[in-house]
N, C-alpha and C. Protein backbone atom coordinates (compact mmCIF):
# COMPACT_ATOMS: atom_id res chain seq x y z
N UNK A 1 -12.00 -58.92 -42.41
CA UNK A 1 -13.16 -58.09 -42.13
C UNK A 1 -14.26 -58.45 -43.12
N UNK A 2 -15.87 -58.59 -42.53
CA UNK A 2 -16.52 -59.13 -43.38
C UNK A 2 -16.89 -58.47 -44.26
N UNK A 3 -18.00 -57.15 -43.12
CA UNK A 3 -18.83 -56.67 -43.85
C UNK A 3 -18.09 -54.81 -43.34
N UNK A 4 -16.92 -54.65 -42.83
CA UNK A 4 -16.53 -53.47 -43.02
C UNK A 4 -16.99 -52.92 -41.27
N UNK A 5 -17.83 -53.67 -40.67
CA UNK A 5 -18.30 -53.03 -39.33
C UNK A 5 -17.77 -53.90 -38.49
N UNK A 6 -16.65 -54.08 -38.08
CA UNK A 6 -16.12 -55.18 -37.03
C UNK A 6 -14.94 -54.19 -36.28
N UNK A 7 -14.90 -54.84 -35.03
CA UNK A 7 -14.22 -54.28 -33.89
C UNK A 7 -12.85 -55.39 -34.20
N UNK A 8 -11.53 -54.83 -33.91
CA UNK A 8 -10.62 -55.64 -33.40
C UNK A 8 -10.20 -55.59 -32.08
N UNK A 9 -10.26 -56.39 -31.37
CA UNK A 9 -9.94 -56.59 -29.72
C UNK A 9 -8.45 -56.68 -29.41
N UNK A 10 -7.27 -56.94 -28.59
CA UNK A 10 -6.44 -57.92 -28.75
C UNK A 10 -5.84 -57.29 -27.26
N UNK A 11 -5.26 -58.32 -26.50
CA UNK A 11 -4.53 -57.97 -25.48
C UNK A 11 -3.30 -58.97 -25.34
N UNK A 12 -3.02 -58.82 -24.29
CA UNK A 12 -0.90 -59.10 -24.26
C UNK A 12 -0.49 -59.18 -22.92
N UNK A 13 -0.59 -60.09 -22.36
CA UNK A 13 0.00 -60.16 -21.05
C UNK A 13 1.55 -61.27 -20.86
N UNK A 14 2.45 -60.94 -19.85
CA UNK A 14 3.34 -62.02 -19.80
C UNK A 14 2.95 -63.24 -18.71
N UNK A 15 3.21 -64.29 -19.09
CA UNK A 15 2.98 -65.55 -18.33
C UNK A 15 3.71 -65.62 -17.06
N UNK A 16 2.60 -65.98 -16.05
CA UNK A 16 3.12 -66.33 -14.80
C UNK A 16 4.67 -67.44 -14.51
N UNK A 17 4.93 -67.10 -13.56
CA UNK A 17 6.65 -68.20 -13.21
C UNK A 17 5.93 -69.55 -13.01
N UNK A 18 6.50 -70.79 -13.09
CA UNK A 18 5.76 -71.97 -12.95
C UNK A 18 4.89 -72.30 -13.38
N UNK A 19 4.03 -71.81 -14.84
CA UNK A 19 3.25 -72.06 -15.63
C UNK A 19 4.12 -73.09 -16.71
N UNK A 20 3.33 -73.70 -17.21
CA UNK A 20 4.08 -75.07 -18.27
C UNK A 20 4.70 -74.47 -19.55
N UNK A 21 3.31 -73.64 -19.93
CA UNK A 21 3.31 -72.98 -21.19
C UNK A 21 4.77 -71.59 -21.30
N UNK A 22 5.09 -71.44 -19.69
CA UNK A 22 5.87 -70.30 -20.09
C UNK A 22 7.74 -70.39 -20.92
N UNK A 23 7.94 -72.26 -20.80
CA UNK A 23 9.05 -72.92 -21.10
C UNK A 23 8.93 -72.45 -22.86
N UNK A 24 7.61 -72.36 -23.49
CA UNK A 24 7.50 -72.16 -24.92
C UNK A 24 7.09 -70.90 -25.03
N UNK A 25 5.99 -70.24 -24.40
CA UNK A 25 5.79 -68.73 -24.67
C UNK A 25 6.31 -67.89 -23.76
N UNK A 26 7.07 -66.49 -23.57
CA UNK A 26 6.93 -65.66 -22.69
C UNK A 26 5.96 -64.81 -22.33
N UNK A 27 5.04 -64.62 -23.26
CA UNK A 27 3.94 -63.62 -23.29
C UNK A 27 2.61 -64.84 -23.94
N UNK A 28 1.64 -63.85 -23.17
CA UNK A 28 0.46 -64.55 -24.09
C UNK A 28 -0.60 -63.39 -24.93
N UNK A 29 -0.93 -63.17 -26.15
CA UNK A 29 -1.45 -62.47 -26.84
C UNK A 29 -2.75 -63.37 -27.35
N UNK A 30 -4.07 -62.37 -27.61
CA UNK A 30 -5.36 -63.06 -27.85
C UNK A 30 -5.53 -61.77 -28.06
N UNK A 31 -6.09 -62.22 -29.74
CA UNK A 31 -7.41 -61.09 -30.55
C UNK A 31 -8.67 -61.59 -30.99
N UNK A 32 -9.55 -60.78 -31.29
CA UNK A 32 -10.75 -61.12 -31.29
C UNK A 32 -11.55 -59.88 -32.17
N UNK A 33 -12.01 -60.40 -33.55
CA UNK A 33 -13.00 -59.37 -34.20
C UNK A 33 -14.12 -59.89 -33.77
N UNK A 34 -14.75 -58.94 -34.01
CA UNK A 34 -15.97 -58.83 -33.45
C UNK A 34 -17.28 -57.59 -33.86
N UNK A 35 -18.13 -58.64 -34.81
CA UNK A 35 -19.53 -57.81 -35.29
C UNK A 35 -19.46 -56.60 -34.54
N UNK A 36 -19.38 -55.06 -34.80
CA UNK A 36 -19.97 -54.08 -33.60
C UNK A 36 -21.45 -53.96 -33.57
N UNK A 37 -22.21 -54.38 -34.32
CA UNK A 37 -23.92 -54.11 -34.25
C UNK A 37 -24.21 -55.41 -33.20
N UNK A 38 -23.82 -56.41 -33.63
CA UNK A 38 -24.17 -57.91 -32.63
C UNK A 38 -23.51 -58.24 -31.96
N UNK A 39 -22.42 -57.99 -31.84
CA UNK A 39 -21.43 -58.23 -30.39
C UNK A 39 -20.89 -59.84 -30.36
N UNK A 40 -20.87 -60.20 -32.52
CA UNK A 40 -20.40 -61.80 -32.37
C UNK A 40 -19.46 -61.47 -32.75
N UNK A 41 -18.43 -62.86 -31.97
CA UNK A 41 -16.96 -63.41 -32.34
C UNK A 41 -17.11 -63.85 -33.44
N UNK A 42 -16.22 -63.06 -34.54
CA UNK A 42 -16.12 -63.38 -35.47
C UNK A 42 -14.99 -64.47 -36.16
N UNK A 43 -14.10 -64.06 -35.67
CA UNK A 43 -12.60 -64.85 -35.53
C UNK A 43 -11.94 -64.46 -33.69
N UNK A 44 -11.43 -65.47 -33.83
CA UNK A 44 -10.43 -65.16 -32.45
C UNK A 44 -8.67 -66.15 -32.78
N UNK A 45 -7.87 -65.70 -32.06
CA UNK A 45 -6.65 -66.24 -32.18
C UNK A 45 -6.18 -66.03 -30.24
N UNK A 46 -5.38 -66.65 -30.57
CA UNK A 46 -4.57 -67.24 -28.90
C UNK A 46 -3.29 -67.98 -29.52
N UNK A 47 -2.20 -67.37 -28.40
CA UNK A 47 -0.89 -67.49 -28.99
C UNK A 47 -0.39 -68.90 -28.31
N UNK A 48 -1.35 -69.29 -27.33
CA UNK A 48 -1.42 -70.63 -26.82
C UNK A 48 -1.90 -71.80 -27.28
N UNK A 49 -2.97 -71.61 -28.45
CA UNK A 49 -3.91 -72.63 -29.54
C UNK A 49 -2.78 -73.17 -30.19
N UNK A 50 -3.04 -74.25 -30.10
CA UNK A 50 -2.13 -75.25 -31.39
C UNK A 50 -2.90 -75.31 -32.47
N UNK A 51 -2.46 -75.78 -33.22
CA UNK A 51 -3.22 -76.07 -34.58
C UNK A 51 -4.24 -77.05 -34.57
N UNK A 52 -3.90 -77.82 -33.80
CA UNK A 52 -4.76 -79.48 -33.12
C UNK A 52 -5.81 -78.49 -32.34
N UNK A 53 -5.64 -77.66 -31.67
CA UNK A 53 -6.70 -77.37 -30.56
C UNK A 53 -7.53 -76.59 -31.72
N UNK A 54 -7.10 -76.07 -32.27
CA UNK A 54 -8.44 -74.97 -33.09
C UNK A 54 -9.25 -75.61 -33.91
């Protein structure tokens, strides 16, 4: 948290049958702070990001 005024977002769904990703994840989770005065992404995470992708 930067400056004390940030939103945390985060949702959670499970992965469709015949998706690639579902052999490694069962669920997929994504959060997101977020400035509440400016409405910027401050950080985000995804339980699908590799380390290479971010």
């Amino acid at each position: 948290m930067i400056n004390g005024k940030t939103i945390l977002i985060a949702g959670h769904a499970r992965l469709p049958q015949g998706m690639a990703a579902k052999s490694v994840f069962e669920t997929l989770t994504i959060t997101a702070e977020v400035d509440a005065e400016f409405g910027v992404v401050l950080e985000a995470s995804c339980t699908l990001a590799t380390e290479q992708g971010r």
